[in-house]
Protein backbone atom coordinates (compact mmCIF):
# COMPACT_ATOMS: atom_id res chain seq x y z
CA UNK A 1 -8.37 -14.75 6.75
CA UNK A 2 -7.87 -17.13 3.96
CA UNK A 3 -9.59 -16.06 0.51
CA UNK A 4 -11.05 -18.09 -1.99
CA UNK A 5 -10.83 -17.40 -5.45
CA UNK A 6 -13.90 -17.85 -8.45
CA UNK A 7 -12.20 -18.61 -11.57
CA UNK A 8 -15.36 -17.85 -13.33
CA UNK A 9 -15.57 -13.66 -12.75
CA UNK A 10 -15.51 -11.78 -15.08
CA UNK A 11 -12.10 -10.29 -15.04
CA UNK A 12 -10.67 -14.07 -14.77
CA UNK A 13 -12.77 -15.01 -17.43
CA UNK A 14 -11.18 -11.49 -19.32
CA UNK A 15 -7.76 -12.70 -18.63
CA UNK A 16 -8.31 -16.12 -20.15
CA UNK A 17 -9.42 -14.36 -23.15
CA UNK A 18 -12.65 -15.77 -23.16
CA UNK A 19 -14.17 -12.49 -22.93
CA UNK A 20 -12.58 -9.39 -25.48
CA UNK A 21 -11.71 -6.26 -23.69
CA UNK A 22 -10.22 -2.80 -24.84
CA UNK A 23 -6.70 -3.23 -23.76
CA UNK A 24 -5.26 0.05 -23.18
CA UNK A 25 -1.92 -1.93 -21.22
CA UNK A 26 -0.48 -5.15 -20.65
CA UNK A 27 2.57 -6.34 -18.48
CA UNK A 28 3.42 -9.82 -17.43
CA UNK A 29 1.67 -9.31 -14.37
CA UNK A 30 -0.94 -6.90 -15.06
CA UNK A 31 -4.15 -5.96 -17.53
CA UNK A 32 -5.37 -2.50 -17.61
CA UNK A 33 -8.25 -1.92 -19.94
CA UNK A 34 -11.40 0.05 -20.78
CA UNK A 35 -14.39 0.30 -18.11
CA UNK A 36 -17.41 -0.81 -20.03
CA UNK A 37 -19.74 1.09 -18.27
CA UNK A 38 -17.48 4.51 -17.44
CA UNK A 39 -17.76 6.76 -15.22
CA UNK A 40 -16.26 9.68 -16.04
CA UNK A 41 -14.57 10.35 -19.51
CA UNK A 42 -11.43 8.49 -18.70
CA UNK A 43 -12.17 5.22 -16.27
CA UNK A 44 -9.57 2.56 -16.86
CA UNK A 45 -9.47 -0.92 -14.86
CA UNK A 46 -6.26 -2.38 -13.61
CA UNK A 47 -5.92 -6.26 -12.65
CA UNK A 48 -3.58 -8.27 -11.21
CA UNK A 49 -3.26 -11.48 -13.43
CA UNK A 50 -2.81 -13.40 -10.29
CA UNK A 51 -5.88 -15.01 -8.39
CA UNK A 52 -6.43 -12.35 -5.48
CA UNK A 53 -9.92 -11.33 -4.77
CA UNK A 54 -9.25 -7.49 -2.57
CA UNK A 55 -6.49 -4.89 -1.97
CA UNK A 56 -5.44 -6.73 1.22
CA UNK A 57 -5.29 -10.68 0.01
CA UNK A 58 -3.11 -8.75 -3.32
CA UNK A 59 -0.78 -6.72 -0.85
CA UNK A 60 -0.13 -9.70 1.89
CA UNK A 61 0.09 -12.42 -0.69
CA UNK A 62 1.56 -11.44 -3.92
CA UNK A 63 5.11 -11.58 -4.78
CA UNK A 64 7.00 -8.39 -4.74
CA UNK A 65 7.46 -8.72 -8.55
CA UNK A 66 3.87 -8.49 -9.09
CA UNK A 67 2.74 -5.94 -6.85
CA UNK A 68 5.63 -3.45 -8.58
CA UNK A 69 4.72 -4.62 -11.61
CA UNK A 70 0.95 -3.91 -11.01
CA UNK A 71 1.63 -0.51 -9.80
CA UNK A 72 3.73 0.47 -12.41
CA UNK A 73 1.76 0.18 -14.97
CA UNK A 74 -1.09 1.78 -13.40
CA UNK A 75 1.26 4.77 -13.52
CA UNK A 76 1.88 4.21 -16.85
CA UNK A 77 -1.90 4.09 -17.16
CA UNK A 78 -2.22 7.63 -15.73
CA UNK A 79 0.46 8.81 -17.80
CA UNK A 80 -1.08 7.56 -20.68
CA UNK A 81 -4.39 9.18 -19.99
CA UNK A 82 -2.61 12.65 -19.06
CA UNK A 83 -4.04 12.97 -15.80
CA UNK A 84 -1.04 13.15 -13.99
CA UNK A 85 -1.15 16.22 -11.60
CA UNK A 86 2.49 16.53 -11.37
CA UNK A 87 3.05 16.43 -15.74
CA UNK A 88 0.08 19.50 -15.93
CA UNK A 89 -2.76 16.99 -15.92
CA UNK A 90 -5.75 18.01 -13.82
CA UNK A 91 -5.70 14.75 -11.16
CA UNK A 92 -7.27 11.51 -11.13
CA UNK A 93 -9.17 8.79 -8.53
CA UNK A 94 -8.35 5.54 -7.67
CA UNK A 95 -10.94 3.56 -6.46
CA UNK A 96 -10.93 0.06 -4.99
CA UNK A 97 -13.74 -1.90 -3.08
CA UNK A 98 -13.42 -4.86 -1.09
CA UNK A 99 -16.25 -7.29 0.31
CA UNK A 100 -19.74 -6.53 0.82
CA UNK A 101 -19.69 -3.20 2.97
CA UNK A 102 -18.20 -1.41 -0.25
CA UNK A 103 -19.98 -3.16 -2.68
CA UNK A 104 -17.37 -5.25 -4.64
CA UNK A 105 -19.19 -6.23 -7.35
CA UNK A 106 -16.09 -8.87 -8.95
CA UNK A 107 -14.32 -10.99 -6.62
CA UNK A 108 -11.12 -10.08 -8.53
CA UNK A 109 -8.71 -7.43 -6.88
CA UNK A 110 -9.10 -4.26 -8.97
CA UNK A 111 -8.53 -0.54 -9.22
CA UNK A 112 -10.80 1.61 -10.72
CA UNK A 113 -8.42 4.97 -12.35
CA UNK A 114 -10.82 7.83 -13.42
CA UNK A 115 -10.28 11.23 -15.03
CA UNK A 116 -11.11 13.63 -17.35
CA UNK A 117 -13.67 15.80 -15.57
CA UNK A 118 -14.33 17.23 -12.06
CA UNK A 119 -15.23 14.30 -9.75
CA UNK A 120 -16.33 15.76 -6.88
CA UNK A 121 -15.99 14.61 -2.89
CA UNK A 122 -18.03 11.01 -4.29
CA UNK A 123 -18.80 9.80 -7.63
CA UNK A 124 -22.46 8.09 -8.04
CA UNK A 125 -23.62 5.62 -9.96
CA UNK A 126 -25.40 6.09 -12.99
């Protein structure tokens, strides 16, 4: 299935620098930054800086360079938030949505990394 890409979401708009963000990391292929709207007491955002819109269109499309790269630093980004199980951190969630059944709300590949508190079997919003 071929994918095609807004320019204008958010998170493209974000990488452009058009729109500020709390960078908490940066690689050449990668942004992680603050959630704006958190939901728990650590929720951190990691983007690809490449034009894919879900999990699947990143994993079947981008070079192998940039899917390390992304990856890596979202380790880094759990290391940095000290939510690592296995370095005495308590655990974390990953969270990524894709199309309309799971409610993607930017058409701009995305993980979601929260922490900090109990999250229980689902996390609701609000």
């Amino acid at each position: 299935m071929a994918y095609s890409y807004d320019d204008q979401n958010i998170f493209a708009r974000i990488l452009r620098g058009e729109i500020p963000n709390q960078t908490v990391l940066e690689s050449e292929h990668a942004l992680a930054f603050r959630d704006i709207h958190p939901q728990a007491p650590e929720h951190v955002l990691v983007i690809p800086k490449g034009p894919y819109v879900t999990f699947d269109h990143f994993a079947l499309e981008a070079s192998a360079e940039e899917i390390v790269d992304f990856h890596r630093l979202a380790g880094q980004v759990c290391a940095l938030m000290g939510v690592q199980p296995g370095a005495g951190g308590l655990g974390y969630r990953t969270i990524s949505n894709a199309g309309e059944h799971s409610a993607q709300e930017v058409p701009h590949y995305h993980v979601h990394i929260l922490g900090g508190r109990p999250l229980g079997p689902l996390l609701s919003r609000g």
